[in-house]
Protein backbone atom coordinates (compact mmCIF):
# COMPACT_ATOMS: atom_id res chain seq x y z
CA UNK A 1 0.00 0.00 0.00
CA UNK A 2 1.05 3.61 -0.50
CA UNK A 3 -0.14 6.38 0.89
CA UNK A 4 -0.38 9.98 -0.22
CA UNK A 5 -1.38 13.40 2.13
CA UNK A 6 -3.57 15.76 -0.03
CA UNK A 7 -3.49 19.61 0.44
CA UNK A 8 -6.86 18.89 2.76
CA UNK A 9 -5.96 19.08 6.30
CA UNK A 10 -6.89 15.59 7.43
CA UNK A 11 -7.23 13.85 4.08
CA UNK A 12 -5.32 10.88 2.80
CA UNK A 13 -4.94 8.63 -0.19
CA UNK A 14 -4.25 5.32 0.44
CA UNK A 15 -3.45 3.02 -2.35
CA UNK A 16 -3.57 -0.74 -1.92
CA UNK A 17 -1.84 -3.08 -4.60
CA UNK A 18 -4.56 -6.04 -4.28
CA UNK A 19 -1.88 -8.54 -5.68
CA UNK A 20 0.42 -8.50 -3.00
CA UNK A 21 -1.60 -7.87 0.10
CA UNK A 22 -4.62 -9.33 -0.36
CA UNK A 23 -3.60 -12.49 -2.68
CA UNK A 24 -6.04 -14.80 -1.83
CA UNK A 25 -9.00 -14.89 -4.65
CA UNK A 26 -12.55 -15.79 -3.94
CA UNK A 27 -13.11 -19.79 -4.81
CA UNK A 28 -16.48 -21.49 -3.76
CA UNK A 29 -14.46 -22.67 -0.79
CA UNK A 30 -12.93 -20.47 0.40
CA UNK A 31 -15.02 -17.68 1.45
CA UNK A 32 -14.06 -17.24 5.46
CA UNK A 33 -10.90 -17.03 4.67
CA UNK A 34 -10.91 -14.86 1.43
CA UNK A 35 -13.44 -12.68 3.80
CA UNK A 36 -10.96 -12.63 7.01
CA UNK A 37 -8.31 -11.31 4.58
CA UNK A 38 -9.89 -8.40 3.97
CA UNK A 39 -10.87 -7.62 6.86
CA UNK A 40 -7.77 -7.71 8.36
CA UNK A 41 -6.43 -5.63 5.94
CA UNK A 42 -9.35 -2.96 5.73
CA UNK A 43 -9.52 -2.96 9.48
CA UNK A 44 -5.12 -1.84 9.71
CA UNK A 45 -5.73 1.30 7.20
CA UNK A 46 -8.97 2.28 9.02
CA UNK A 47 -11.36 1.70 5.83
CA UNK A 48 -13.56 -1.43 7.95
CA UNK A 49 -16.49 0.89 8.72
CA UNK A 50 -16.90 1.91 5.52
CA UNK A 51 -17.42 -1.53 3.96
CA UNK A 52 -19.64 -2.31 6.61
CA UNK A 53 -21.48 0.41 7.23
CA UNK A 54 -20.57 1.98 10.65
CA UNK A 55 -19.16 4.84 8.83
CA UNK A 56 -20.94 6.99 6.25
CA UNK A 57 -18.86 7.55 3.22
CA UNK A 58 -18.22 11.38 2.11
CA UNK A 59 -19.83 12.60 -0.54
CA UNK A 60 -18.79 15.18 -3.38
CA UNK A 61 -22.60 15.99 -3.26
CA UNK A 62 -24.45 18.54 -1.22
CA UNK A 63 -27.55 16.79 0.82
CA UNK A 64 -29.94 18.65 -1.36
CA UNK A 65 -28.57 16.99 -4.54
CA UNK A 66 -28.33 13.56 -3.62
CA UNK A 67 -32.64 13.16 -4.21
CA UNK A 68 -32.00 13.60 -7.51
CA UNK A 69 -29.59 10.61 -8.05
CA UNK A 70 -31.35 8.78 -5.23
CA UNK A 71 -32.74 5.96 -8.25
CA UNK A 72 -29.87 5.57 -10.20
CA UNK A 73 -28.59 2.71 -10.35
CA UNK A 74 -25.06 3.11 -11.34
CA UNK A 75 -21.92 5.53 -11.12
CA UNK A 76 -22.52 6.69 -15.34
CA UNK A 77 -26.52 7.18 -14.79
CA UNK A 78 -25.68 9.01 -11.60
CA UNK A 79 -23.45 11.44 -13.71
CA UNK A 80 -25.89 11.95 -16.65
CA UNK A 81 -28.47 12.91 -14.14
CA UNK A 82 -26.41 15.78 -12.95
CA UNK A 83 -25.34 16.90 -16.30
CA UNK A 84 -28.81 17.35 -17.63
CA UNK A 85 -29.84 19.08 -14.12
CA UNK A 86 -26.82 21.30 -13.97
CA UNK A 87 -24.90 21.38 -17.02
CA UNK A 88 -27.79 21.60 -19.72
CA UNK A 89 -28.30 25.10 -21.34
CA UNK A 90 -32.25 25.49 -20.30
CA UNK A 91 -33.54 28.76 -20.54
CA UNK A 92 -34.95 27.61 -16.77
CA UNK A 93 -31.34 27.23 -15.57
CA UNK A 94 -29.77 29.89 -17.26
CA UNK A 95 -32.58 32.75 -15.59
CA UNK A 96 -32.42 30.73 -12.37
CA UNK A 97 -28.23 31.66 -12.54
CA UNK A 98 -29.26 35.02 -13.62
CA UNK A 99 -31.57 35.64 -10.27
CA UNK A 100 -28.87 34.64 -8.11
CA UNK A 101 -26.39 37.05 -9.37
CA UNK A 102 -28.47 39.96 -9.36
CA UNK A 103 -28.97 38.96 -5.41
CA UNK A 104 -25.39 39.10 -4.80
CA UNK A 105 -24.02 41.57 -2.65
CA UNK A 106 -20.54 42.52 -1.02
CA UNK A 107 -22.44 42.95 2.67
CA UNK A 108 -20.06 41.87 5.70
CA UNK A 109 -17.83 39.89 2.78
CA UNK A 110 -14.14 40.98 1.67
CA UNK A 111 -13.92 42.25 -1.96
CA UNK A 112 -11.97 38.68 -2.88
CA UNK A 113 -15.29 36.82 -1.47
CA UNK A 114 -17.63 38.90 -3.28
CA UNK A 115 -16.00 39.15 -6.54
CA UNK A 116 -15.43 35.18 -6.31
CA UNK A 117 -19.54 34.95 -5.73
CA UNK A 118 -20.39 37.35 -8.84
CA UNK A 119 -17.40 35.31 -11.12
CA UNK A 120 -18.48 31.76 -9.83
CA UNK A 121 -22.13 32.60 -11.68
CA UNK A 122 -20.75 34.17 -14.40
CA UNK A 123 -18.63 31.43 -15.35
CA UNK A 124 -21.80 29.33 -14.76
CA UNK A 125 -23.45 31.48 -17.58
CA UNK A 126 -20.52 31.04 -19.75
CA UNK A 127 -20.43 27.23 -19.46
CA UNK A 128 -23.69 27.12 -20.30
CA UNK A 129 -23.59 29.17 -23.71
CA UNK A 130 -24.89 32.88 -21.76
CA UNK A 131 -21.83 34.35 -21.05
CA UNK A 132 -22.25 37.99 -19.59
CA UNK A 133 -20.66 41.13 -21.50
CA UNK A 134 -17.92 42.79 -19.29
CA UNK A 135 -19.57 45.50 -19.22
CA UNK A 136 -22.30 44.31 -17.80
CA UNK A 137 -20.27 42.02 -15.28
CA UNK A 138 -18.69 45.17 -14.15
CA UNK A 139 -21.99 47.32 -13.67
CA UNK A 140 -23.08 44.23 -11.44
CA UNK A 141 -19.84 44.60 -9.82
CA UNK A 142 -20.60 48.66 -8.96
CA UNK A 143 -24.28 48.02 -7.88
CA UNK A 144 -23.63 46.39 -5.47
CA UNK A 145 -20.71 47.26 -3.66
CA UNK A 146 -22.15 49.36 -1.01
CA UNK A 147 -22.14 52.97 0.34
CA UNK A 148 -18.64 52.56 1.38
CA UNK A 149 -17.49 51.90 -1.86
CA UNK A 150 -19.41 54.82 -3.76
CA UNK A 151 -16.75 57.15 -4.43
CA UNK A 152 -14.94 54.62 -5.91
CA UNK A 153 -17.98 53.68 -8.12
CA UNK A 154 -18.44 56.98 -8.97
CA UNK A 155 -14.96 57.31 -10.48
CA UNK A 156 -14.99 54.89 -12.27
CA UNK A 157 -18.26 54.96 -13.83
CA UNK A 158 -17.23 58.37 -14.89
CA UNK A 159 -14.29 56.51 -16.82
CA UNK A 160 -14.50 57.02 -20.80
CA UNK A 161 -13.30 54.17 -21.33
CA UNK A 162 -14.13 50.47 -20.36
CA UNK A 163 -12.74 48.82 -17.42
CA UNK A 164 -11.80 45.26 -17.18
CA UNK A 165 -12.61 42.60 -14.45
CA UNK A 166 -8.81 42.29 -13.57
CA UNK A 167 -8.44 45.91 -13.25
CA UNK A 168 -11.47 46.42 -11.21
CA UNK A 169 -10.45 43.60 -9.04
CA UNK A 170 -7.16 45.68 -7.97
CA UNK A 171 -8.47 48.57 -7.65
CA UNK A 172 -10.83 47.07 -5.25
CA UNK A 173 -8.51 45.58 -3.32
CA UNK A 174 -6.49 48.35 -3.26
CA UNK A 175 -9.31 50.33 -2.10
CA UNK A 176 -10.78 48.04 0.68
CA UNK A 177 -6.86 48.53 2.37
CA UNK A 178 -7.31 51.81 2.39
CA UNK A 179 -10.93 51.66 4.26
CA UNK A 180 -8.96 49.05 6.60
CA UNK A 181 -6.56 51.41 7.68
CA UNK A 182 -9.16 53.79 8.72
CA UNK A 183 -8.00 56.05 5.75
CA UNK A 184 -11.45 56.83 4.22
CA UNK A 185 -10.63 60.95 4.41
CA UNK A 186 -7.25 60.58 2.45
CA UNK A 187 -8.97 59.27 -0.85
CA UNK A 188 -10.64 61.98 -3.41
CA UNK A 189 -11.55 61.30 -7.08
CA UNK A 190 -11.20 63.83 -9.41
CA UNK A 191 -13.95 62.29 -11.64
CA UNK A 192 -16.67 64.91 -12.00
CA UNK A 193 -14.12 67.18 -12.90
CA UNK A 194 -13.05 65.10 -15.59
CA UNK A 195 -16.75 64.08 -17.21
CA UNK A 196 -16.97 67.98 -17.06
CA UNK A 197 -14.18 69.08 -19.30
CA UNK A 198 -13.43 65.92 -21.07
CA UNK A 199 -14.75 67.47 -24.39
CA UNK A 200 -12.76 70.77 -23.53
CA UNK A 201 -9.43 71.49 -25.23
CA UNK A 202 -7.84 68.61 -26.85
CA UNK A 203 -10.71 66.97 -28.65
CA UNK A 204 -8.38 63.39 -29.02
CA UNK A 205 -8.02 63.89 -24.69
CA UNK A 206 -9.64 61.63 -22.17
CA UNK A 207 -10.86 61.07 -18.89
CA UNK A 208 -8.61 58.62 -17.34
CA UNK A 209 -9.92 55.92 -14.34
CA UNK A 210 -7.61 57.44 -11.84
CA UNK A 211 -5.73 55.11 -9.77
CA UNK A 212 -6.40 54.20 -6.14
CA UNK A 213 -2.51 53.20 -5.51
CA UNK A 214 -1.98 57.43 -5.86
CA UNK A 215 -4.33 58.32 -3.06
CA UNK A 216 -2.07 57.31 0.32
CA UNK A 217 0.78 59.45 -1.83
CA UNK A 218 -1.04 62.83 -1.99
CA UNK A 219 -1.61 63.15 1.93
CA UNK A 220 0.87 64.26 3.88
């Protein structure tokens, strides 16, 4: 047997080569000892009570998915069922996704939580052939962000130009270290200012997203 430690605290995989340490095959006469053989070996790596039923083996699946599979009857029809539930592009699934991300919002969560909640469905949308437009990820994004944040929105929905999800994300970050540090009178956008005269002058110029890395530096 070999044995491997995953990254999950407290989670093993144990390999047995059947061959060598469990040799005996089944015969109609021999089943005690053929039976006894694996006991004894299940019972030294721990594995007895899952063979017979003292211990409940974990499952990939949440309790409230397990009904659905409850009939089949093996491993491949248990799989189909869940790819035609989940994984088919129904119009049924694909507003159902659709609800849930319009329901998310940052709350009591760090940025990195509720960005991973917003991306998590959107990638669900994408999989299933309704991927969002950026722009519309983003606005989702803004909306829900939360008074604290609203400066921040402001700014850069003042922008000219598109943001992305990646550059969002930082400035987000960056942004929720500055609330952390108790910092919240140090940051000023100079957005309206910039919608305002963006047409003025230089016809080519634009409004730039300005940069929440640049706030901390103009305090003193």
């Amino acid at each position: 047997m070999t044995t491997k430690t995953t990254n999950e605290p407290h989670q093993t995989l144990i390999t047995i080569n059947i061959t060598t340490q469990a040799p005996l095959k089944l015969t109609a006469n021999n089943y005690v000892s053929w039976k006894l053989q694996f006991q004894t070996l299940f019972t030294g790596y721990g594995l007895l009570g899952y063979i017979d039923g003292s211990k409940r083996c974990p499952s990939p699946l949440s309790p409230t998915i397990i009904p659905f599979i409850a009939q089949a009857k093996t491993s491949q029809e248990a799989w189909t069922i869940i790819a035609n539930t989940y994984a088919k592009p129904s119009r049924g699934r694909i507003k159902q996704i659709k609800g849930h991300l319009k329901k998310i919002t940052k709350g009591s969560q760090s940025i990195i939580e509720y960005l991973q909640a917003i991306k998590s469905r959107a990638d669900e949308l994408a999989i299933l052939g309704a991927p969002m437009n950026e722009d519309d990820l983003i606005d989702q994004i803004l909306d829900n962000l939360g008074d604290d944040y609203k400066e921040l929105v402001r700014a850069v929905q003042a922008c000219d130009s598109s943001i992305s999800f990646d550059e969002l994300h930082e400035k987000l970050l960056n942004f929720e270290a500055i609330l952390e540090n108790g910092k919240t009178d140090q940051v000023h956008f100079p957005a309206s200012a910039n919608v305002a005269n963006r047409h003025i002058g230089n016809r080519n110029s634009t409004s730039r997203c300005p940069s929440s890395n640049n706030h901390s530096n103009n305090t003193g």
